[in-house]
PDB file of N, CA and C in Angstrom:
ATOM      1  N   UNK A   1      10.523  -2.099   3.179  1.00  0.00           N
ATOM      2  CA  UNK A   1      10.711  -0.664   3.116  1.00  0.00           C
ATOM      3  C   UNK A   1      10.912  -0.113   4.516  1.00  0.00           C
ATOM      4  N   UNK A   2      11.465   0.672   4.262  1.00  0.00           N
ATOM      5  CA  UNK A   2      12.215   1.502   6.217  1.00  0.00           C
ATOM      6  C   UNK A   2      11.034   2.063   6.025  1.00  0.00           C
ATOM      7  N   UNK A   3      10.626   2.568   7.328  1.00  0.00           N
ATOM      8  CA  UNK A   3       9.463   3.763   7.659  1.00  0.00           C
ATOM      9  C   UNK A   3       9.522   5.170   7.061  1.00  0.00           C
ATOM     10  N   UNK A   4      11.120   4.931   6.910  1.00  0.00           N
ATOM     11  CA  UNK A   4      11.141   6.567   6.084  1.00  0.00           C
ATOM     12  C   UNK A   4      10.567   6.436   4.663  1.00  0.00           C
ATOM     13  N   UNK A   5      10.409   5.412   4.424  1.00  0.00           N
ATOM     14  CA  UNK A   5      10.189   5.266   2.916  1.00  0.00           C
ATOM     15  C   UNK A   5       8.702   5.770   2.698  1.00  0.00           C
ATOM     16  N   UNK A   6       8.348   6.226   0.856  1.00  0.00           N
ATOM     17  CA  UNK A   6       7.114   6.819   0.758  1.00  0.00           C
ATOM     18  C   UNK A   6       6.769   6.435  -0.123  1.00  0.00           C
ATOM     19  N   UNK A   7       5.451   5.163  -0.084  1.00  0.00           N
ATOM     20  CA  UNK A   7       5.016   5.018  -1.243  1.00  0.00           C
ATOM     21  C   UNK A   7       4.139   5.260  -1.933  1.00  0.00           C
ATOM     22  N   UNK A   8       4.232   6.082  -2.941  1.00  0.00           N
ATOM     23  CA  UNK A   8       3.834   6.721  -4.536  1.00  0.00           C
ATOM     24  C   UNK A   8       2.271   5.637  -5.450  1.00  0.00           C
ATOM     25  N   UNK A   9       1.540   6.435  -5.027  1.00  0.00           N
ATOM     26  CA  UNK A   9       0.149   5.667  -5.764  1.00  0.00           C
ATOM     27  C   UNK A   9      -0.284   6.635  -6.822  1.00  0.00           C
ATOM     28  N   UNK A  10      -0.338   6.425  -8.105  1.00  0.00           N
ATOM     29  CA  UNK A  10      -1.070   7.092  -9.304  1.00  0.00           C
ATOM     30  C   UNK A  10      -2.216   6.720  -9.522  1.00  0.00           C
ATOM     31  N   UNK A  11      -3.285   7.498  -9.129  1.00  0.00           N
ATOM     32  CA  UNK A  11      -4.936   7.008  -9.418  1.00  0.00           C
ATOM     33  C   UNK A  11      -5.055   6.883 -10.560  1.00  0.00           C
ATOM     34  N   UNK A  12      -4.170   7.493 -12.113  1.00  0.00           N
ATOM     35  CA  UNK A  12      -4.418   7.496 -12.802  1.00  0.00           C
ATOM     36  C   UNK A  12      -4.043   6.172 -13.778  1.00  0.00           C
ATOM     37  N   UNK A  13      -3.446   5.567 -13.183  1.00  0.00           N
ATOM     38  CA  UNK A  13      -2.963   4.254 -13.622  1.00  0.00           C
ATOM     39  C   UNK A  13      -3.312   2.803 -12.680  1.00  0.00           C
ATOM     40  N   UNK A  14      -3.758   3.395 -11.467  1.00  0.00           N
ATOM     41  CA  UNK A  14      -3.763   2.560 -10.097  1.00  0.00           C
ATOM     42  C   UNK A  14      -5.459   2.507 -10.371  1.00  0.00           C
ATOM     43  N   UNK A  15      -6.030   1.266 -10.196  1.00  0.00           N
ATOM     44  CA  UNK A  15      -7.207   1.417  -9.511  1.00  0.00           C
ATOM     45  C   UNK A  15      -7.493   1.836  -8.110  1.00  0.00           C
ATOM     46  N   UNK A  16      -8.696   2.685  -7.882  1.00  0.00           N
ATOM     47  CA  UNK A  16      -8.834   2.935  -6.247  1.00  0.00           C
ATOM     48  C   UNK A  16      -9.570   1.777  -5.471  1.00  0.00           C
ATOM     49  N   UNK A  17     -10.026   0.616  -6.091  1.00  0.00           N
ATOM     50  CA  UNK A  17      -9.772  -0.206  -4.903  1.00  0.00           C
ATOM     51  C   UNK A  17      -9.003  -1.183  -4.659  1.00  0.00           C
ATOM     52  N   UNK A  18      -7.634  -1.489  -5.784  1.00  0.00           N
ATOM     53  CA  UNK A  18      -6.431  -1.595  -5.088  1.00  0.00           C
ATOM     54  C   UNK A  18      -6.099  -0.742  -4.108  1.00  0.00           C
ATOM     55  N   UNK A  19      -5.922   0.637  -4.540  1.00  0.00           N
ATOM     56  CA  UNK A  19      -5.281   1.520  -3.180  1.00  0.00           C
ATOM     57  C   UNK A  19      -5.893   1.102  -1.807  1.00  0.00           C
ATOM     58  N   UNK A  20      -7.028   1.360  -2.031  1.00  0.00           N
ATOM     59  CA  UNK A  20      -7.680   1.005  -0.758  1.00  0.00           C
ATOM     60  C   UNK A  20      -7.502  -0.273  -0.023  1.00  0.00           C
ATOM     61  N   UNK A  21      -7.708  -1.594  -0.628  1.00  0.00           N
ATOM     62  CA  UNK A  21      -7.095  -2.522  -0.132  1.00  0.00           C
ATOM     63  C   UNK A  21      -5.511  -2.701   0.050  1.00  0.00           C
ATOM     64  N   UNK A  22      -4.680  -1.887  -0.513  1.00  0.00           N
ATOM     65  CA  UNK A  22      -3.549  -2.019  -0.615  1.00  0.00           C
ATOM     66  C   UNK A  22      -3.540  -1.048   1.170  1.00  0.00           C
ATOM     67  N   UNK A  23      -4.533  -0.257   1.382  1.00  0.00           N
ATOM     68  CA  UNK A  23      -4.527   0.544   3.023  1.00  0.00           C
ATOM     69  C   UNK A  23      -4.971  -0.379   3.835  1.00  0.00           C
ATOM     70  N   UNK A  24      -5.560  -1.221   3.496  1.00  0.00           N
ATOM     71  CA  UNK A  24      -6.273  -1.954   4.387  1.00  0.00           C
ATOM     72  C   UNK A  24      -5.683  -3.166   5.101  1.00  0.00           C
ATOM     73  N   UNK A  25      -4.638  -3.420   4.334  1.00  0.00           N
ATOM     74  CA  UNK A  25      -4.023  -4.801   4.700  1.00  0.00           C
ATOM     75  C   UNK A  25      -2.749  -4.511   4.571  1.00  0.00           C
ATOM     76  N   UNK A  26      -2.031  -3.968   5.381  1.00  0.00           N
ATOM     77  CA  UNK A  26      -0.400  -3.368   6.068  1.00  0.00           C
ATOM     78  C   UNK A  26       0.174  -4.295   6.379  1.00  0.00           C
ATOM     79  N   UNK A  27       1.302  -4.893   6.145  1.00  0.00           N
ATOM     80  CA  UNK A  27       2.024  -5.373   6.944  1.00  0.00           C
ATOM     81  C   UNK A  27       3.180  -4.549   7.291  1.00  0.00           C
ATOM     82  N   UNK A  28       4.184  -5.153   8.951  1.00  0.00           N
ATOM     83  CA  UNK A  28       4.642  -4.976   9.201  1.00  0.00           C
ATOM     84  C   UNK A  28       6.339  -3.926   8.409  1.00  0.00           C
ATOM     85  N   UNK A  29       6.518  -4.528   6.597  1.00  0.00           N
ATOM     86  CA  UNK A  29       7.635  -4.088   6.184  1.00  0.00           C
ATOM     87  C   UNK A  29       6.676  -2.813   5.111  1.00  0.00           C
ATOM     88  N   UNK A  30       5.314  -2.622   5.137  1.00  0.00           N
ATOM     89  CA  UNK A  30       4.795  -1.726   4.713  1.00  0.00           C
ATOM     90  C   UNK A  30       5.224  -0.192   4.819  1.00  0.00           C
ATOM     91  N   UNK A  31       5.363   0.948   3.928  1.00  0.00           N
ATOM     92  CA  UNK A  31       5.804   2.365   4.902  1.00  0.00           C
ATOM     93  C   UNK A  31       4.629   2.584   5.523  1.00  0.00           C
ATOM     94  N   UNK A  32       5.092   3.865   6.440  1.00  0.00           N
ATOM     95  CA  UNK A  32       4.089   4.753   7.020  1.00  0.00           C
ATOM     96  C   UNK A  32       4.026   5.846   6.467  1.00  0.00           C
ATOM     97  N   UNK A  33       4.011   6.348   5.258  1.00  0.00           N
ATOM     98  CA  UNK A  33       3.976   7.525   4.859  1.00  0.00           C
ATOM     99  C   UNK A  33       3.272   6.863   2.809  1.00  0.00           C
ATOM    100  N   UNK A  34       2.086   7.520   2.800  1.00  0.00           N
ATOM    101  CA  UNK A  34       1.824   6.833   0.954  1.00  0.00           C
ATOM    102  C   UNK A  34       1.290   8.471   0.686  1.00  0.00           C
ATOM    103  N   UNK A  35       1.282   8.593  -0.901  1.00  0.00           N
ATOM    104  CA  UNK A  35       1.122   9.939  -1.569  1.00  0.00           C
ATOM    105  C   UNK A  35       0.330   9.380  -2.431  1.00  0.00           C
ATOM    106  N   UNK A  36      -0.524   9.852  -2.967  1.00  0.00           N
ATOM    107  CA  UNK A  36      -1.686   9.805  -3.488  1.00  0.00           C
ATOM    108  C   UNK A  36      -1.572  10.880  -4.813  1.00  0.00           C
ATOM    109  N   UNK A  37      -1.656  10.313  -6.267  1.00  0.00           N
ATOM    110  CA  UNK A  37      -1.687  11.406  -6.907  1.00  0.00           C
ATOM    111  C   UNK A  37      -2.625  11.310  -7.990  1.00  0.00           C
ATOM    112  N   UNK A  38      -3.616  12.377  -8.594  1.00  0.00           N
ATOM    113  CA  UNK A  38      -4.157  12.217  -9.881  1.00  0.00           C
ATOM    114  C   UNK A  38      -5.114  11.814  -9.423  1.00  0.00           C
ATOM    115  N   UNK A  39      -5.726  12.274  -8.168  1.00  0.00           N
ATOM    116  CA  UNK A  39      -7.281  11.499  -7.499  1.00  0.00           C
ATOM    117  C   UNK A  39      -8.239  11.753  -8.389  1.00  0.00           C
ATOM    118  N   UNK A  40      -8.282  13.015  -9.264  1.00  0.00           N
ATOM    119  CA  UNK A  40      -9.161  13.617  -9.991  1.00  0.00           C
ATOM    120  C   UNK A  40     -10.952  13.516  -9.387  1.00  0.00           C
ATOM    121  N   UNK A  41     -10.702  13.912  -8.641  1.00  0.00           N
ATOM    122  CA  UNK A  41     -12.423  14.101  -7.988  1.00  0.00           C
ATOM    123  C   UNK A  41     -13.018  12.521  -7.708  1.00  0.00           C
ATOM    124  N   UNK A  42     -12.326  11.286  -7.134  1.00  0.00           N
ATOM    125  CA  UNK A  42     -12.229  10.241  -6.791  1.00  0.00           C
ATOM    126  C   UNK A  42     -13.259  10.316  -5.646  1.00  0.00           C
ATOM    127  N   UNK A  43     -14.293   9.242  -6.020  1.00  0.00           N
ATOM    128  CA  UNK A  43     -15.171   9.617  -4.470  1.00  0.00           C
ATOM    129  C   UNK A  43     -14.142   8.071  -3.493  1.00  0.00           C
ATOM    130  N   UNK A  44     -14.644   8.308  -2.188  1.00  0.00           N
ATOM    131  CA  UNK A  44     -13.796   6.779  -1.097  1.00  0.00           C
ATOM    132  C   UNK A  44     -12.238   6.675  -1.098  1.00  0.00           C
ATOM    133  N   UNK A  45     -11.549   7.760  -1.122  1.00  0.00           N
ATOM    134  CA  UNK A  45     -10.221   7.548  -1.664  1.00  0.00           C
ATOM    135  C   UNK A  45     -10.047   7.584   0.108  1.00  0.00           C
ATOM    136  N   UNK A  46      -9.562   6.804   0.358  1.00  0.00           N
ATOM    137  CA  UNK A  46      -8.403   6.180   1.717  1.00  0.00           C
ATOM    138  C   UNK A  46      -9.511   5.858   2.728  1.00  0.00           C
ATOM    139  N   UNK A  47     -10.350   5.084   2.420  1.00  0.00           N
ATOM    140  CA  UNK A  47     -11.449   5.015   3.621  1.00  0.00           C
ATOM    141  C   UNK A  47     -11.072   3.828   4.069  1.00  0.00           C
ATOM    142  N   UNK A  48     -11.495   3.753   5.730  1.00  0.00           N
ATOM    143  CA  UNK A  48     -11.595   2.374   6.589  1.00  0.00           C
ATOM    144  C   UNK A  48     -10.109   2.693   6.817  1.00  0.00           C
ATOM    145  N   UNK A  49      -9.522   3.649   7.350  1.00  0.00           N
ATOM    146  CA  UNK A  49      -7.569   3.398   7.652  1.00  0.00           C
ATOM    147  C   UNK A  49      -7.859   2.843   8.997  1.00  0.00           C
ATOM    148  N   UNK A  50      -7.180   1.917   9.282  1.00  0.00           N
ATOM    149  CA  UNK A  50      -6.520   1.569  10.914  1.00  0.00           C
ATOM    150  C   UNK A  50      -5.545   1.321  11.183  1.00  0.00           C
ATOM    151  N   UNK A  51      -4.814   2.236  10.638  1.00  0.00           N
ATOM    152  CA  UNK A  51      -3.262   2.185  10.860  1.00  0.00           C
ATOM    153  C   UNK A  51      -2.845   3.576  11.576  1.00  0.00           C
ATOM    154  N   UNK A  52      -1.531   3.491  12.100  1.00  0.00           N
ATOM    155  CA  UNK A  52      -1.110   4.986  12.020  1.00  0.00           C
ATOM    156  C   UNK A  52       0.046   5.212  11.311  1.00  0.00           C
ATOM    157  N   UNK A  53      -0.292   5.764   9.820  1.00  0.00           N
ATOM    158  CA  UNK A  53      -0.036   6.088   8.622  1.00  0.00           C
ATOM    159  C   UNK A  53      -0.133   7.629   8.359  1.00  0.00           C
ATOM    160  N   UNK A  54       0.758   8.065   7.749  1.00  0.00           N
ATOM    161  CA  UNK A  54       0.082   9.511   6.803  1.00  0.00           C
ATOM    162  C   UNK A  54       0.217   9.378   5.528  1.00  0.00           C
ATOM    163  N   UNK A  55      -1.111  10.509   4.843  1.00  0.00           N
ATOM    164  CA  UNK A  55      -1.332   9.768   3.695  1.00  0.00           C
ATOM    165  C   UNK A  55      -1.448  10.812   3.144  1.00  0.00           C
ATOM    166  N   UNK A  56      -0.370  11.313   2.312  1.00  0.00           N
ATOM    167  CA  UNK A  56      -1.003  12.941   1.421  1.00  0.00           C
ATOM    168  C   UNK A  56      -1.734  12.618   0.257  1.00  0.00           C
ATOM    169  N   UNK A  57      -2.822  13.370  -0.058  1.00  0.00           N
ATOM    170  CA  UNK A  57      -3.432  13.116  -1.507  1.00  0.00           C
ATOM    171  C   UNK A  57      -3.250  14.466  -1.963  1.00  0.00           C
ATOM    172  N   UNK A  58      -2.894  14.370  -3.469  1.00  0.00           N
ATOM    173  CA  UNK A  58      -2.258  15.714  -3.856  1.00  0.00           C
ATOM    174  C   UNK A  58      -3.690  15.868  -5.083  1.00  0.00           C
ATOM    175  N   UNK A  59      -4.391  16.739  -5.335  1.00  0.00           N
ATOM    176  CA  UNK A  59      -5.307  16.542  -5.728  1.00  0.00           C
ATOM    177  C   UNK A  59      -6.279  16.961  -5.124  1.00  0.00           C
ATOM    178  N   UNK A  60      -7.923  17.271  -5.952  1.00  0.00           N
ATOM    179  CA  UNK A  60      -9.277  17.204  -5.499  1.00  0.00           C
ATOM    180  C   UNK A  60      -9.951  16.067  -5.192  1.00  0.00           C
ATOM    181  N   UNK A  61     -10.529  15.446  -4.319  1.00  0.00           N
ATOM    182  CA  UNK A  61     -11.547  14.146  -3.982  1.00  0.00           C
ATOM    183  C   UNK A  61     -12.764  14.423  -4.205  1.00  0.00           C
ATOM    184  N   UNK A  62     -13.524  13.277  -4.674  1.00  0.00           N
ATOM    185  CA  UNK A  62     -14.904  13.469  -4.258  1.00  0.00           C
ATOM    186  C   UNK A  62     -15.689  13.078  -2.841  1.00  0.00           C
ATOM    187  N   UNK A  63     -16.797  12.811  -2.951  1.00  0.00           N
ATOM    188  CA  UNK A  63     -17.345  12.238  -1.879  1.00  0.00           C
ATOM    189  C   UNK A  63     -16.546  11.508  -0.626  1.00  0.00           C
ATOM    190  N   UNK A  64     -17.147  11.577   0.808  1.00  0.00           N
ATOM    191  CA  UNK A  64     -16.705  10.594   1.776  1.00  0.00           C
ATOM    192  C   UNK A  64     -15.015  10.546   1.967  1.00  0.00           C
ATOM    193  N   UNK A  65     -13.903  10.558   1.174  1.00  0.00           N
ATOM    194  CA  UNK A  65     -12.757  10.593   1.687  1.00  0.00           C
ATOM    195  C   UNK A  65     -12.144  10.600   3.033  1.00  0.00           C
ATOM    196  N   UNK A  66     -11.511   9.651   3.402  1.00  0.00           N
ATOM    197  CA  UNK A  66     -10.800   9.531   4.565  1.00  0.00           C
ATOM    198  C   UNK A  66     -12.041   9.413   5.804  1.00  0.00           C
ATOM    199  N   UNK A  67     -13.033   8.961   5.097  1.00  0.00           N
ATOM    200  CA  UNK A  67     -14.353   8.538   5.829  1.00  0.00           C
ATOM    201  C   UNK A  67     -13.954   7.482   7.155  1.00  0.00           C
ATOM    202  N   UNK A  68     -14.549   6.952   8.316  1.00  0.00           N
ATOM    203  CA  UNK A  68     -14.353   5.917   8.983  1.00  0.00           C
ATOM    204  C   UNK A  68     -12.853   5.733   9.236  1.00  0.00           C
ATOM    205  N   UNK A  69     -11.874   6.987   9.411  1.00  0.00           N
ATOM    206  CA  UNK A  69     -11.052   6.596   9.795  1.00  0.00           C
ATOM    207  C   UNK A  69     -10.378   6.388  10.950  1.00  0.00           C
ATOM    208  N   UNK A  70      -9.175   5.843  11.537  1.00  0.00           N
ATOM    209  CA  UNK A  70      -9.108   5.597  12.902  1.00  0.00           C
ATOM    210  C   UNK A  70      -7.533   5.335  13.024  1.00  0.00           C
ATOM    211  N   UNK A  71      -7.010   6.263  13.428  1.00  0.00           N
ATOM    212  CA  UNK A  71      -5.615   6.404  13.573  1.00  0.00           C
ATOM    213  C   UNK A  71      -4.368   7.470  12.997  1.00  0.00           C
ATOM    214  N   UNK A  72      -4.957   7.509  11.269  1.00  0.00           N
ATOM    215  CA  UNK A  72      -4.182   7.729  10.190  1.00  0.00           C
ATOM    216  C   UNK A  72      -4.511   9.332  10.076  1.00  0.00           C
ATOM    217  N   UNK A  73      -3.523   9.664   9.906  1.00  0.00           N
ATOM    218  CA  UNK A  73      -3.476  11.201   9.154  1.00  0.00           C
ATOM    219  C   UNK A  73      -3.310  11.565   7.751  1.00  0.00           C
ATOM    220  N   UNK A  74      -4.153  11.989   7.848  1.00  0.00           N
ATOM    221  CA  UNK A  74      -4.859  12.234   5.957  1.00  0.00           C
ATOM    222  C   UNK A  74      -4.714  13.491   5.591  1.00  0.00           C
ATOM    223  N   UNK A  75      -3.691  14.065   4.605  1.00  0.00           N
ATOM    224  CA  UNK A  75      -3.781  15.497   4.540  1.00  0.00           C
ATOM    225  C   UNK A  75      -4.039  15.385   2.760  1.00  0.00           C
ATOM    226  N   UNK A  76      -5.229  16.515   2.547  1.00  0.00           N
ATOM    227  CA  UNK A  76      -5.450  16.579   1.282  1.00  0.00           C
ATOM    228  C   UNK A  76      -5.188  18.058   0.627  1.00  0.00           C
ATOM    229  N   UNK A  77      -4.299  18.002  -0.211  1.00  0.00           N
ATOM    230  CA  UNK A  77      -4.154  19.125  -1.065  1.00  0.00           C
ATOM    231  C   UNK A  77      -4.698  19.504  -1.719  1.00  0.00           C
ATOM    232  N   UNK A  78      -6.176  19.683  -1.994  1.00  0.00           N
ATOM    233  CA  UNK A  78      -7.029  20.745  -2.917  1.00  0.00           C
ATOM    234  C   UNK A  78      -8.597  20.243  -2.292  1.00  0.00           C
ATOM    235  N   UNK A  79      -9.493  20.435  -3.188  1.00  0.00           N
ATOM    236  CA  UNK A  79     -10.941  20.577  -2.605  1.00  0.00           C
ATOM    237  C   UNK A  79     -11.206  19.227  -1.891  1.00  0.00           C
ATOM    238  N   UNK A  80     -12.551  19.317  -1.385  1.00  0.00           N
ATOM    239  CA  UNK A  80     -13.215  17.777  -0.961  1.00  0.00           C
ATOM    240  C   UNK A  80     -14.557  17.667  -1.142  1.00  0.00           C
ATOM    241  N   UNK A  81     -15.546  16.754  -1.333  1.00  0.00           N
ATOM    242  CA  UNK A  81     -16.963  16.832  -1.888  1.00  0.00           C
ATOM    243  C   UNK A  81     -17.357  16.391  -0.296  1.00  0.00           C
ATOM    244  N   UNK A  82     -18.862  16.084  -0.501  1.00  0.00           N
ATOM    245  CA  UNK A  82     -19.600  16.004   0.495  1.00  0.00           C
ATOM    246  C   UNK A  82     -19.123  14.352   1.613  1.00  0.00           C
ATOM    247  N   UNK A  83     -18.809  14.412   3.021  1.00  0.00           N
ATOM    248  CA  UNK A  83     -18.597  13.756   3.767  1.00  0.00           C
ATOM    249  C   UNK A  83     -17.293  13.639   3.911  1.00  0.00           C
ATOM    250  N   UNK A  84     -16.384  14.533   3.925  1.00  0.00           N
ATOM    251  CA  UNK A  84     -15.318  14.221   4.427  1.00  0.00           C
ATOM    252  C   UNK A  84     -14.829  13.713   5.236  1.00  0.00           C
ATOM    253  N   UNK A  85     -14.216  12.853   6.246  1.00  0.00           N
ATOM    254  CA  UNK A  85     -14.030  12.399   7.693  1.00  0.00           C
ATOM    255  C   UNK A  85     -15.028  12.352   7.883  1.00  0.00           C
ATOM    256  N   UNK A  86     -15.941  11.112   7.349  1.00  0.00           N
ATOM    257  CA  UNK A  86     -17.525  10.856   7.689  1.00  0.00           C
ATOM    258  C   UNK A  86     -16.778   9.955   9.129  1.00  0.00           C
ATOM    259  N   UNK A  87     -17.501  10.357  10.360  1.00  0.00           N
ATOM    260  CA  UNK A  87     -17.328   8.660  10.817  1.00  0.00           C
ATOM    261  C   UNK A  87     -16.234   8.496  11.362  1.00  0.00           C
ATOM    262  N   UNK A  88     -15.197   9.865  11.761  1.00  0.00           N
ATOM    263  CA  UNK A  88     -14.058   9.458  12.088  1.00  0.00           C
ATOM    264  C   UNK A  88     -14.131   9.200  13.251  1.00  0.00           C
ATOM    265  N   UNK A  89     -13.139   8.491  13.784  1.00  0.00           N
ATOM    266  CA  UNK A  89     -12.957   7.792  15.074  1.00  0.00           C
ATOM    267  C   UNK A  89     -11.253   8.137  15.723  1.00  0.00           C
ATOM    268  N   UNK A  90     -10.829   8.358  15.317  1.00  0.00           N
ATOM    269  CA  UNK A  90      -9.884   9.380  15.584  1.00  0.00           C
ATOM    270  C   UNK A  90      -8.508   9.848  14.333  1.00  0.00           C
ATOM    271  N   UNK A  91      -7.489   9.951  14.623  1.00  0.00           N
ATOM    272  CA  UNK A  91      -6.605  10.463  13.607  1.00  0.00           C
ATOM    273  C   UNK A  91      -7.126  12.111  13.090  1.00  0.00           C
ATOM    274  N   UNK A  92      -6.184  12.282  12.008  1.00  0.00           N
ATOM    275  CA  UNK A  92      -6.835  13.383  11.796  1.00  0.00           C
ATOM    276  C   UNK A  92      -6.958  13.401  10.253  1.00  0.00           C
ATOM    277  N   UNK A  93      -7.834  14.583   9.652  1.00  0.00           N
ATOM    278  CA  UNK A  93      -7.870  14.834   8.125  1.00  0.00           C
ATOM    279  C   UNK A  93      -8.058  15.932   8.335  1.00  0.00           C
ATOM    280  N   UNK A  94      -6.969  16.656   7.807  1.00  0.00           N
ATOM    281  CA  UNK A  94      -6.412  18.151   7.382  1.00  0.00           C
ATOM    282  C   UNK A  94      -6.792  18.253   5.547  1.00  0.00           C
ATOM    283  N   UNK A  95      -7.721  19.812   5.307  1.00  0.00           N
ATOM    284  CA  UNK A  95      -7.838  19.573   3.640  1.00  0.00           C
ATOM    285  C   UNK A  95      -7.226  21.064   3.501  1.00  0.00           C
ATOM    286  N   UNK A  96      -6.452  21.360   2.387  1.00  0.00           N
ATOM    287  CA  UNK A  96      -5.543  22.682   2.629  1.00  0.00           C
ATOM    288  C   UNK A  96      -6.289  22.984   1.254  1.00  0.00           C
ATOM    289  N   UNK A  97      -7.643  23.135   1.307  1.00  0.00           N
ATOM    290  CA  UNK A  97      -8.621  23.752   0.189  1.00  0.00           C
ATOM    291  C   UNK A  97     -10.101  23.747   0.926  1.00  0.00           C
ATOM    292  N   UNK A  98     -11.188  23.705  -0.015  1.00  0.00           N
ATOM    293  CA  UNK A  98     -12.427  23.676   0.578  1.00  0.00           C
ATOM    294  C   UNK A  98     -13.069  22.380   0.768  1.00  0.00           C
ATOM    295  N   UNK A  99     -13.597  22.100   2.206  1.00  0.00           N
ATOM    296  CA  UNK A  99     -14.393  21.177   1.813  1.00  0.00           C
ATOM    297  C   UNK A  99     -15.841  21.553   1.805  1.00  0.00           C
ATOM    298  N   UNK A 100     -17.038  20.367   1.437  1.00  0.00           N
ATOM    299  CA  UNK A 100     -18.243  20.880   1.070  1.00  0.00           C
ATOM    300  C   UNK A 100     -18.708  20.304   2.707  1.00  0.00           C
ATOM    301  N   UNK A 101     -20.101  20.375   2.253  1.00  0.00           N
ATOM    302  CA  UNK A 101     -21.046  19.696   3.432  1.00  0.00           C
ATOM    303  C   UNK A 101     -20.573  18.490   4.238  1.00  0.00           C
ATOM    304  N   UNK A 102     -21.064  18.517   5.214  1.00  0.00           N
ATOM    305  CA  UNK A 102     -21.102  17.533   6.721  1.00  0.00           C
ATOM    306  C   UNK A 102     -19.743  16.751   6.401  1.00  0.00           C
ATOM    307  N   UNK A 103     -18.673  17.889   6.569  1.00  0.00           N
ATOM    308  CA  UNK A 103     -17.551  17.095   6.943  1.00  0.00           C
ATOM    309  C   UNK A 103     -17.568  16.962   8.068  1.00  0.00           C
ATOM    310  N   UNK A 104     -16.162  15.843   8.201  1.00  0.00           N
ATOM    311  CA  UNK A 104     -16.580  15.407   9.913  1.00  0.00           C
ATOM    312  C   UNK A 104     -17.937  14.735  10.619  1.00  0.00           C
ATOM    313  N   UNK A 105     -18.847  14.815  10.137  1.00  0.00           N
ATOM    314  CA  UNK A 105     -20.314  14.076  10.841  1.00  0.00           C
ATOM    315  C   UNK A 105     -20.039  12.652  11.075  1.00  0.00           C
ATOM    316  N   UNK A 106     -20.535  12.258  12.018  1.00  0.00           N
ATOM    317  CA  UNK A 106     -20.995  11.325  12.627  1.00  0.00           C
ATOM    318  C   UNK A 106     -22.032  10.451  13.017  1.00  0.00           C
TER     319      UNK A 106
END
């Protein structure tokens, strides 16, 4: 896949720890750009990134999301539960809704 390319994950058909391992282990013809859809209040959705990736999740998350991350830009389209960007180490996580308690902590 070219870098422009964007690949399309359905939580609702996808298990989330395929996705997650499917973040975790990149190779080189991997994109840099994945969309996330149907998280439905998913707690751990994109945790441990060490890539530099962006990753839209279209949807509400639960817990921890985009926790321990380090590089990757995580933008989430609706709410977030408690620990958002637990642990981050750099990159960023943008949530274009509310998040709850000790986002960002460390």
């Amino acid at each position: 896949m070219s870098a422009a390319a964007v690949e399309s994950v359905d939580l609702a058909t996808t298990e989330l720890r395929e996705l997650n391992g499917r973040l975790h282990h990149l190779g080189p013809d991997d994109p840099g750009r994945w969309r996330i859809t149907n998280p439905n209040g998913a707690h751990a959705v994109a945790v441990g990134l060490d890539a530099e990736i962006d990753v839209e999740i279209e949807g509400h998350v639960g817990y921890y999301c985009a926790g321990m991350n380090k590089l990757a830009t995580v933008r989430i389209d609706g709410n977030c539960g408690t620990g958002v960007a637990e642990n981050i180490m750099s990159g960023s996580v943008i949530v274009a809704g509310d998040a709850s308690q000790s986002a960002g902590a460390s």
